[in-house]
N, C-alpha and C. Protein backbone atom coordinates (compact mmCIF):
# COMPACT_ATOMS: atom_id res chain seq x y z
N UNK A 1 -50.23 -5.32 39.92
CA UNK A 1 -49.54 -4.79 41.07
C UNK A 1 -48.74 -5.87 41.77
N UNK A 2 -49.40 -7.26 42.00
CA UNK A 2 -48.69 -7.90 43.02
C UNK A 2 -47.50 -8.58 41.77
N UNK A 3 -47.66 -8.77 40.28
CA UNK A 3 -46.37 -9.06 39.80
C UNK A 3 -45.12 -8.07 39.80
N UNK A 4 -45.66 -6.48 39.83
CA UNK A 4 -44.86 -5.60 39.77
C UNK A 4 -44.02 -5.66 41.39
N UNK A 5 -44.61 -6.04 42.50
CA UNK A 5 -44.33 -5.92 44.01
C UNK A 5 -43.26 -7.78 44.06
N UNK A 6 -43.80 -8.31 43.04
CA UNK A 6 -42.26 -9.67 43.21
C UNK A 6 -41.63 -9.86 42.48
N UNK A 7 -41.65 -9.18 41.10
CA UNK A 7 -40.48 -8.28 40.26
C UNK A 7 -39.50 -7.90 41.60
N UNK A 8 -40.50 -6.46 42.04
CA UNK A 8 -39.07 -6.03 42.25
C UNK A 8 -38.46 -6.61 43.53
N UNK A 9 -38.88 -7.99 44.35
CA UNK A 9 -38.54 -8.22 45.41
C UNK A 9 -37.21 -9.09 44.79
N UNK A 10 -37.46 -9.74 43.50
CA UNK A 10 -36.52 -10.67 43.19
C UNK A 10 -35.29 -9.84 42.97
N UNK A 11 -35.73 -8.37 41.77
CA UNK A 11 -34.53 -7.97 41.61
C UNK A 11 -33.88 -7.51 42.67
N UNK A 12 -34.78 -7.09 44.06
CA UNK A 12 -33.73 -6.75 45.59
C UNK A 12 -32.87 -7.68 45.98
N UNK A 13 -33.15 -9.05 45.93
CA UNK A 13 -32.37 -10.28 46.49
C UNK A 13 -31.12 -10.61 45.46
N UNK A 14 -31.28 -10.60 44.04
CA UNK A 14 -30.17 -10.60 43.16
C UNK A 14 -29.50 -10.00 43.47
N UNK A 15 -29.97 -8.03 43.28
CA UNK A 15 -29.09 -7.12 43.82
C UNK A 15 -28.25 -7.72 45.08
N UNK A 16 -28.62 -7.83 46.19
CA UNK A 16 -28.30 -8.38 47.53
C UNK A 16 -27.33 -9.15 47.09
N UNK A 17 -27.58 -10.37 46.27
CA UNK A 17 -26.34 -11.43 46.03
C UNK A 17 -25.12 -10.77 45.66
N UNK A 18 -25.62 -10.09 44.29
CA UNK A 18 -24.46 -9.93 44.05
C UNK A 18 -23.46 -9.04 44.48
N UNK A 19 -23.86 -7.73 44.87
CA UNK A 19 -23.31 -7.41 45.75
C UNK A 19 -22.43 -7.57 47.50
N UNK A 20 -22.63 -8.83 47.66
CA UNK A 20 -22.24 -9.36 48.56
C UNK A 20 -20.77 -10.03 48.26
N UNK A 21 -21.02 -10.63 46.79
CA UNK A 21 -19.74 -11.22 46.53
C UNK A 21 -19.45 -12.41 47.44
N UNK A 22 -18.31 -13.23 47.42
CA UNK A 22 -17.62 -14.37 48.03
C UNK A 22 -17.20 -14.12 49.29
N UNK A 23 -17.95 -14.99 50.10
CA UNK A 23 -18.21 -14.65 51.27
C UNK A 23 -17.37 -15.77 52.28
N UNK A 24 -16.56 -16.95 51.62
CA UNK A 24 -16.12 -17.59 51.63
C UNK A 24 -14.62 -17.65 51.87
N UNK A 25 -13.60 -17.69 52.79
CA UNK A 25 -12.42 -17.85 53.34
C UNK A 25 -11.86 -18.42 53.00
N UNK A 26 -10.57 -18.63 52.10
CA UNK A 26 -9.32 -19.74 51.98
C UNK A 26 -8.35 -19.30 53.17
N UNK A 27 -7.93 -20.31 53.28
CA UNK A 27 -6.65 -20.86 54.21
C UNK A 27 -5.61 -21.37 53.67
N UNK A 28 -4.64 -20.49 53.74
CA UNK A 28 -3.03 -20.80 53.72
C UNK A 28 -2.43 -20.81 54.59
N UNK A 29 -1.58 -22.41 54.68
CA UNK A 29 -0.76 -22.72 55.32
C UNK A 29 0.56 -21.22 56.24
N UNK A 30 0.15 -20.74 57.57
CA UNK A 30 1.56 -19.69 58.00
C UNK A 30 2.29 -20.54 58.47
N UNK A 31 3.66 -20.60 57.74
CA UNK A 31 4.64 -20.89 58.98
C UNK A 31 5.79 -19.94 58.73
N UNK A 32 6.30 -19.71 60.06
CA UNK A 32 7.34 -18.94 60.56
C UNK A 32 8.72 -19.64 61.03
N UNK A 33 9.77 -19.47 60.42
CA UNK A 33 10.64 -20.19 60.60
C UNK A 33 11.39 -19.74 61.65
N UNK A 34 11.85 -20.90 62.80
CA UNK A 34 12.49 -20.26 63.95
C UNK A 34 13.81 -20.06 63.93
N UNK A 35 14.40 -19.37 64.94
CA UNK A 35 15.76 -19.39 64.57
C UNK A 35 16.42 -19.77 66.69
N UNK A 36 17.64 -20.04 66.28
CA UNK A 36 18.07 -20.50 67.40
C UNK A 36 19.43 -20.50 67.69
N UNK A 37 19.71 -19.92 69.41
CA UNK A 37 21.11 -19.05 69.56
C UNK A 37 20.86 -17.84 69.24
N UNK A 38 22.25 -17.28 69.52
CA UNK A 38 22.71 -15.78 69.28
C UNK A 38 23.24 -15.75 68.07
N UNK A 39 24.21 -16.99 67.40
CA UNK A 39 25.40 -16.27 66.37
C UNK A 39 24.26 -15.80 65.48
N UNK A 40 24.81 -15.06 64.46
CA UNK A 40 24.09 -14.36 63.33
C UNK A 40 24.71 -15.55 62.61
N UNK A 41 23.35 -15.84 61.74
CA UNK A 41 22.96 -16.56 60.85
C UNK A 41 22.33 -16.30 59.70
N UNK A 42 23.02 -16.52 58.36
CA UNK A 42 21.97 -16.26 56.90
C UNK A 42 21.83 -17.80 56.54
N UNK A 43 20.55 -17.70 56.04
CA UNK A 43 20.03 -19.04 55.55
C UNK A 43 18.98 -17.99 54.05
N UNK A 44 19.48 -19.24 53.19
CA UNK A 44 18.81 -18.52 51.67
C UNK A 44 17.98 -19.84 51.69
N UNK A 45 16.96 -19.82 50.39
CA UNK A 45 16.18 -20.75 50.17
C UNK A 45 14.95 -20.26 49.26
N UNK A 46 14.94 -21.34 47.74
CA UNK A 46 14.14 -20.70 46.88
C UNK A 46 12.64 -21.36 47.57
N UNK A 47 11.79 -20.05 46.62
CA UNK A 47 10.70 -20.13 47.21
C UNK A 47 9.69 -19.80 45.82
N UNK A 48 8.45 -19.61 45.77
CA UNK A 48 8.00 -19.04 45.20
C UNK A 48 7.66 -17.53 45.49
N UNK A 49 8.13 -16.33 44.26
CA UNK A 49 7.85 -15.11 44.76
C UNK A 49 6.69 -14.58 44.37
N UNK A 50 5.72 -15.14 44.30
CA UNK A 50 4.07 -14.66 43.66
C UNK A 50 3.33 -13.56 45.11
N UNK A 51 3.54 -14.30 46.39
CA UNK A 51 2.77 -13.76 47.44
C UNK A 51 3.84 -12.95 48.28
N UNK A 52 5.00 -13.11 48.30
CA UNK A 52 6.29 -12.49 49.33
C UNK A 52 6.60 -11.22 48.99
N UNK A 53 6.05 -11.07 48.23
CA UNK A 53 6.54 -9.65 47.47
C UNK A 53 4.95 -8.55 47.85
N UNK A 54 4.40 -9.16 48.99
CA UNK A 54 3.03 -8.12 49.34
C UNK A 54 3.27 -8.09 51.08
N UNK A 55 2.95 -6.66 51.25
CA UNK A 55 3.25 -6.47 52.61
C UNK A 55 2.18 -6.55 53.25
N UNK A 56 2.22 -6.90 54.74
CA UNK A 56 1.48 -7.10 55.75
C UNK A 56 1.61 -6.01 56.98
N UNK A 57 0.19 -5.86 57.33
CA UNK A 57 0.42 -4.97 58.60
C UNK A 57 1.08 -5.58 59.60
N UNK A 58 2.20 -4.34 59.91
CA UNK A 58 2.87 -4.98 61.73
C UNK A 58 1.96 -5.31 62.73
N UNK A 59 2.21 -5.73 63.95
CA UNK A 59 1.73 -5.85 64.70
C UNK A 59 1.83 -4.31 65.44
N UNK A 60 1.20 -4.15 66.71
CA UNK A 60 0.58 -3.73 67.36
C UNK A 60 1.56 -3.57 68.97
N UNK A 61 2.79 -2.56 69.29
CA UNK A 61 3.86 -3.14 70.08
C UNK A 61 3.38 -2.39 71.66
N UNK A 62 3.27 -2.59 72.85
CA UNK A 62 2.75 -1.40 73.45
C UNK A 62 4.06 -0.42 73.76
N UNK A 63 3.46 0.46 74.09
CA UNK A 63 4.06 2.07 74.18
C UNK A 63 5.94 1.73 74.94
N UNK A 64 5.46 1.07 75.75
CA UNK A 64 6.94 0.41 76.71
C UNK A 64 7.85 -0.21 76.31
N UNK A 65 7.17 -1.09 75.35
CA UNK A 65 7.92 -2.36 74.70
C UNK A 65 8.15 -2.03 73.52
N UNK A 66 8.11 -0.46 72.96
CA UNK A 66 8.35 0.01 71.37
C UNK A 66 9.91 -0.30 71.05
N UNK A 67 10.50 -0.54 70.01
CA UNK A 67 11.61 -0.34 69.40
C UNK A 67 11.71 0.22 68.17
N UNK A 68 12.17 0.46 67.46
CA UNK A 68 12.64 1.09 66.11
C UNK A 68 13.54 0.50 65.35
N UNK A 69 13.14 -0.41 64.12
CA UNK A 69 14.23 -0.97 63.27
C UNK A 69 14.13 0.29 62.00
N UNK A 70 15.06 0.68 61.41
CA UNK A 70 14.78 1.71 59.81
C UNK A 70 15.57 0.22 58.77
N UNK A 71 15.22 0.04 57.98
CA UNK A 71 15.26 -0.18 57.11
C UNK A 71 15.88 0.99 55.71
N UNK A 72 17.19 1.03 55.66
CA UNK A 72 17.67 2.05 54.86
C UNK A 72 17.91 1.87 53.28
N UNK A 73 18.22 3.12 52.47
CA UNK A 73 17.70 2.75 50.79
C UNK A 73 18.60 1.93 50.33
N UNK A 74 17.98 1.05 49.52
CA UNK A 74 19.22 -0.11 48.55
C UNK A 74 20.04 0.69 48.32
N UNK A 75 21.57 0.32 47.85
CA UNK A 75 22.57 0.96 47.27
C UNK A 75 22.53 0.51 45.97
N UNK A 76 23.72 0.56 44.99
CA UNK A 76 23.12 0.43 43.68
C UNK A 76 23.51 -0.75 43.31
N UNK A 77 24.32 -1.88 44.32
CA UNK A 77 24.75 -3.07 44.19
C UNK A 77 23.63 -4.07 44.57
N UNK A 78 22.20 -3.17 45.32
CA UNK A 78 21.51 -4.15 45.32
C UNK A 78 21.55 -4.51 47.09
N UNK A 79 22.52 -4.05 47.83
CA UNK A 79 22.57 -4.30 49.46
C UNK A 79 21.19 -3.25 50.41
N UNK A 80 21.10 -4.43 51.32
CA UNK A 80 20.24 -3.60 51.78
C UNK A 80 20.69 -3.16 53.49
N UNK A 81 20.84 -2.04 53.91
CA UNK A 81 21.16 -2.13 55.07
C UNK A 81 20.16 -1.86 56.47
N UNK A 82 20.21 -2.61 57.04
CA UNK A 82 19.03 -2.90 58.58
C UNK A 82 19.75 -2.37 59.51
N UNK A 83 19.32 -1.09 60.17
CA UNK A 83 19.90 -0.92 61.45
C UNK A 83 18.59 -0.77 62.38
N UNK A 84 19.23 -1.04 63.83
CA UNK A 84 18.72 -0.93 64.98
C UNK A 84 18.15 0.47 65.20
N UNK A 85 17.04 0.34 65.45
CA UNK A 85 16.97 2.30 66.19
C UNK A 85 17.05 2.19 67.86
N UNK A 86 16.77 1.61 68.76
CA UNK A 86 16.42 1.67 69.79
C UNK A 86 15.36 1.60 69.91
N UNK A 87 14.89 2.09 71.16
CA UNK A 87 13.50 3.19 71.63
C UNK A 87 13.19 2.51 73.28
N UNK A 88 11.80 2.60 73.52
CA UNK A 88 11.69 2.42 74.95
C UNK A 88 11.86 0.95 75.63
N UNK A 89 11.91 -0.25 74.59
CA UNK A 89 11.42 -0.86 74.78
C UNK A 89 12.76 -1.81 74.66
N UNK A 90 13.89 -1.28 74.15
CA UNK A 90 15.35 -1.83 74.36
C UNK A 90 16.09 -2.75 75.16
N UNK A 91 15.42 -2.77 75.90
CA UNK A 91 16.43 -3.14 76.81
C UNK A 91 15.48 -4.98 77.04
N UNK A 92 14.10 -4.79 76.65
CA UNK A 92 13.43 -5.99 76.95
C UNK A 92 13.91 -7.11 75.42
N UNK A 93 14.45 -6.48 74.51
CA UNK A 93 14.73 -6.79 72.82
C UNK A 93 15.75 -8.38 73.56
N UNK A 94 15.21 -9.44 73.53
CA UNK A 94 15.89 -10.82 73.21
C UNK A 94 17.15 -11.09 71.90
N UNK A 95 16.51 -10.51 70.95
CA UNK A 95 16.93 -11.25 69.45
C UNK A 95 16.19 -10.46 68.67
N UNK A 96 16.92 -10.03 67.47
CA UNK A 96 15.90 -9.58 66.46
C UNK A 96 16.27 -9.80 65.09
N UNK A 97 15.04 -10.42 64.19
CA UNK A 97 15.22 -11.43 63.02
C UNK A 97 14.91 -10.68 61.55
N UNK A 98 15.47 -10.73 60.91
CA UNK A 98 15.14 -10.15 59.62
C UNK A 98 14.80 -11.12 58.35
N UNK A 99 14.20 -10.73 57.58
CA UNK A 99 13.46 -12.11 57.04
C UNK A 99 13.43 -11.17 55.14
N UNK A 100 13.89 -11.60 54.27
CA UNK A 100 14.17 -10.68 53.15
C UNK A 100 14.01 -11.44 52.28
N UNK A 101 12.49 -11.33 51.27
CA UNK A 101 12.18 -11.87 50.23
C UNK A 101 12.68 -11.15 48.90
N UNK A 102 13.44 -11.81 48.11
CA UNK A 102 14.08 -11.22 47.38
C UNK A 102 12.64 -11.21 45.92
N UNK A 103 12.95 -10.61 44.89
CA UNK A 103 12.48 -10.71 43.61
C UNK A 103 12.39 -11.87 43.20
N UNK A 104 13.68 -12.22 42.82
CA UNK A 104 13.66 -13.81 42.49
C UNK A 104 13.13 -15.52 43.14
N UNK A 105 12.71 -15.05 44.12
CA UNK A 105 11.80 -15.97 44.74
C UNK A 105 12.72 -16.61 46.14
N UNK A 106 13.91 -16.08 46.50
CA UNK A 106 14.43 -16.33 47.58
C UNK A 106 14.12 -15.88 48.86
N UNK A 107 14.42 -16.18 50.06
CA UNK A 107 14.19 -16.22 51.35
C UNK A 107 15.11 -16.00 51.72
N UNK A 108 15.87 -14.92 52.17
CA UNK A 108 16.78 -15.05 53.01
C UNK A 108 16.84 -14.63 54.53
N UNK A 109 17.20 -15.18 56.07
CA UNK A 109 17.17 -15.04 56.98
C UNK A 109 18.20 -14.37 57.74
N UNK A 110 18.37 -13.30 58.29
CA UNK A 110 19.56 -13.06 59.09
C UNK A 110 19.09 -12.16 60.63
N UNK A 111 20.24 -12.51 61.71
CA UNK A 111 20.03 -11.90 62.48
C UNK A 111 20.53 -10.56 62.69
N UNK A 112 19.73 -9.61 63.84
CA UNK A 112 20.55 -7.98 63.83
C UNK A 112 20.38 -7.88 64.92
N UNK A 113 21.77 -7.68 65.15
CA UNK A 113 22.13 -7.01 66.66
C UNK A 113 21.32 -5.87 67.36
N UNK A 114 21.24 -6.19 69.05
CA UNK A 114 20.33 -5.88 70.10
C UNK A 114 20.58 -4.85 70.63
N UNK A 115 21.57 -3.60 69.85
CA UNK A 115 22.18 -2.39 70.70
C UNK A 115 21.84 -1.56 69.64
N UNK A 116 21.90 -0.30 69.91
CA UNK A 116 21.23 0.61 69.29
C UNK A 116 22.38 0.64 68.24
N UNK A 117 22.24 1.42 66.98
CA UNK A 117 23.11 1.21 65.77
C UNK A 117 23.84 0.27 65.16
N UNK A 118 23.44 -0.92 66.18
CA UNK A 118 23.52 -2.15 65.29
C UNK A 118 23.19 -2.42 63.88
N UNK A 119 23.94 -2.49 62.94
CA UNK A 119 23.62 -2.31 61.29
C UNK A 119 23.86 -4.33 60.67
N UNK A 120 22.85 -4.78 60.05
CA UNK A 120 23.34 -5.89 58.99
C UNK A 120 22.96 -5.37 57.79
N UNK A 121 23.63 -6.11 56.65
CA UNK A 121 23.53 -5.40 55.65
C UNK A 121 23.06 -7.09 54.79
N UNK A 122 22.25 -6.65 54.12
CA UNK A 122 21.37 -7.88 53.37
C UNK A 122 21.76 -8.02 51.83
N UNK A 123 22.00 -8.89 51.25
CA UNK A 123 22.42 -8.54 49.42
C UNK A 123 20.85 -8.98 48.86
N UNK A 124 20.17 -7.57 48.53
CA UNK A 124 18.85 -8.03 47.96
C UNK A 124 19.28 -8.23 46.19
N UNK A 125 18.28 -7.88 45.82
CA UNK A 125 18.47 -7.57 43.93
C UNK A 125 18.36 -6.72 43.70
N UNK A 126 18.52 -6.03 42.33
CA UNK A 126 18.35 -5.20 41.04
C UNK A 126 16.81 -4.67 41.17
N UNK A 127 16.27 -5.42 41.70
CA UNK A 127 14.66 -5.11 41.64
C UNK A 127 14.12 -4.48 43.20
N UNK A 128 12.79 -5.21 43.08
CA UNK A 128 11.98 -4.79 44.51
C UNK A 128 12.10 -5.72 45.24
N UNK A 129 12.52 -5.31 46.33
CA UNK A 129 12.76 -6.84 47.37
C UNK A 129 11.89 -6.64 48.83
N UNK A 130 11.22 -7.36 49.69
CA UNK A 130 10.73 -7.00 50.57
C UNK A 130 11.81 -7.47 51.74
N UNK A 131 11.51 -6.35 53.08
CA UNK A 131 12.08 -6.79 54.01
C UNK A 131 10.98 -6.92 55.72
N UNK A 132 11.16 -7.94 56.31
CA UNK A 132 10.27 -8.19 57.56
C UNK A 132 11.38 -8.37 58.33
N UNK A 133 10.80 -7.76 59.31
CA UNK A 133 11.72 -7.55 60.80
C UNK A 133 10.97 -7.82 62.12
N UNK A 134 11.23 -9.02 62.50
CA UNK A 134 10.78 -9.49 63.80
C UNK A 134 11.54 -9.24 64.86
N UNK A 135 11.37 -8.77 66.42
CA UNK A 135 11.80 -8.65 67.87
C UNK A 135 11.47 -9.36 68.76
N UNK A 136 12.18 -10.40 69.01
CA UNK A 136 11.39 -11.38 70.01
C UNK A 136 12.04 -11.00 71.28
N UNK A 137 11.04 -10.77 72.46
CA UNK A 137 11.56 -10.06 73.47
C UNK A 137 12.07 -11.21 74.70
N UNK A 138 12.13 -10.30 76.24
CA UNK A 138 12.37 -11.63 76.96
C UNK A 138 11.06 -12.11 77.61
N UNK A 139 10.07 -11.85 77.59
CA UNK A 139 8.50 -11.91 77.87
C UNK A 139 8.12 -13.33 76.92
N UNK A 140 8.44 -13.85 76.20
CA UNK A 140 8.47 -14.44 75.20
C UNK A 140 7.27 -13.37 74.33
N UNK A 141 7.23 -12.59 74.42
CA UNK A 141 6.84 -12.35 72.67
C UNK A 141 7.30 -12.21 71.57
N UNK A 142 7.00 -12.33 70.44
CA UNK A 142 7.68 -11.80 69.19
C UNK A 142 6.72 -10.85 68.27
N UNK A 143 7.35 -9.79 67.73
CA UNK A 143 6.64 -8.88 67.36
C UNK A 143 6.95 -8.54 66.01
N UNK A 144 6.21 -8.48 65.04
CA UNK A 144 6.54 -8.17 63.51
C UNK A 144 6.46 -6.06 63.81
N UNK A 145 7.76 -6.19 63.57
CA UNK A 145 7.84 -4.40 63.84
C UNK A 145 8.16 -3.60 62.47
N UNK A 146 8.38 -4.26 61.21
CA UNK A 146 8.78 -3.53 60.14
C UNK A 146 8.07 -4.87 59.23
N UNK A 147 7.61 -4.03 57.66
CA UNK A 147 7.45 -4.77 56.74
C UNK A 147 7.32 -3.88 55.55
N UNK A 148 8.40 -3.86 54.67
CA UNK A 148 8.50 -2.58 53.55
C UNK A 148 8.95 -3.91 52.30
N UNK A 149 8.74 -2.76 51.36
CA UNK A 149 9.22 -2.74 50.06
C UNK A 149 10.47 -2.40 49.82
N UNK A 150 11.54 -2.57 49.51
CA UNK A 150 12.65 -1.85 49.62
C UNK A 150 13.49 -2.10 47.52
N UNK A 151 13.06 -0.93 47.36
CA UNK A 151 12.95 -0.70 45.57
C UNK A 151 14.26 -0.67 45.50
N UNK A 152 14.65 -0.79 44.39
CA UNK A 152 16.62 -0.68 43.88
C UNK A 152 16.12 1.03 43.19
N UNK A 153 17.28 1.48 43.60
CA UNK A 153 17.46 2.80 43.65
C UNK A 153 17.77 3.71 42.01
N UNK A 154 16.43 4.44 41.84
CA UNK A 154 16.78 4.79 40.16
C UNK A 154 17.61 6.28 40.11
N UNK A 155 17.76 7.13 38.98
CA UNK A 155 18.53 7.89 38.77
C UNK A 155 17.33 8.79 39.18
C-alpha cells in the first residue's frame, strides 16, 4: 500500500511538471522609433522580417480620446492606403505615425494627417505586409490604435 500511495504521489508531481511547461520569460529588446516635427516623413530600413510580420494587441484608448484610423485593401500594385477616420477624440490627435513592415524585411515610417479623411498611401509588396498606426495626442500620450495584416489582393 504505502509503495502504491508514493507511486502515485511521484506520478502527481511529474504530471504537475510537465504540465506546467516553461515557466520562464525572455526579454526582447522594444524600441520605438521617434519621429519629429510635422513635415511627413518616409524613412525605409532593412530589418529582419521573422517577428514584424505578427500582430499585437492595440492599446486600450478611453471613450473621449477615441479616434479611427481604417487601414484600406492593397491595390494590385502593392499600395497601401491609410486614412484618417476621426471620432471623439480628434481634436486632442497631436501627430499620427504609421509604421509598415513590409514582407521583405523592411520598415517603413510615414506620417498621416490630423483631419478627418486625411489619406497616405504606403508602397507595401506583392505579399502580406503589416501595418501599425500610432496617435500621439496633446496630453503627451501615444496610443497604438491599429495593427493589421494587410494581404495583396487575390482574384
Amino acid at each position: 500500500m504505502q509503495y502504491k500511495l508514493s507511486f502515485l504521489v511521484i506520478l502527481l508531481i511529474c504530471a504537475a511538471i510537465g504540465i506546467a511547461g516553461c515557466t520562464g520569460t525572455t526579454s526582447t529588446p522594444a524600441t520605438q522609433p521617434a519621429t519629429a516635427g510635422t513635415a511627413a516623413a518616409t524613412q525605409a530600413s532593412p530589418t529582419s522580417a521573422q517577428n514584424n510580420l505578427v500582430v499585437s494587441p492595440t492599446d486600450v484608448v478611453p471613450d473621449n480620446n477615441a479616434v479611427t484610423v481604417f487601414v484600406q485593401e492593397k491595390d494590385y500594385l502593392g499600395q497601401i492606403p491609410v486614412v484618417m477616420g476621426g471620432g471623439k477624440g480628434q481634436i486632442l490627435v497631436k501627430s499620427a505615425r504609421i509604421v509598415l513592415y513590409t514582407s521583405d524585411g523592411q520598415t517603413i515610417q510615414a506620417n498621416l494627417g490630423i483631419n478627418k479623411d486625411a489619406t497616405t498611401t504606403l508602397q507595401g509588396t506583392k505579399q502580406t505586409d503589416r501595418v501599425v498606426i500610432y496617435v500621439s495626442e496633446v496630453n503627451g500620450q501615444e496610443y497604438k490604435v491599429a495593427d493589421v495584416l494587410s494581404e495583396y489582393r487575390t482574384r
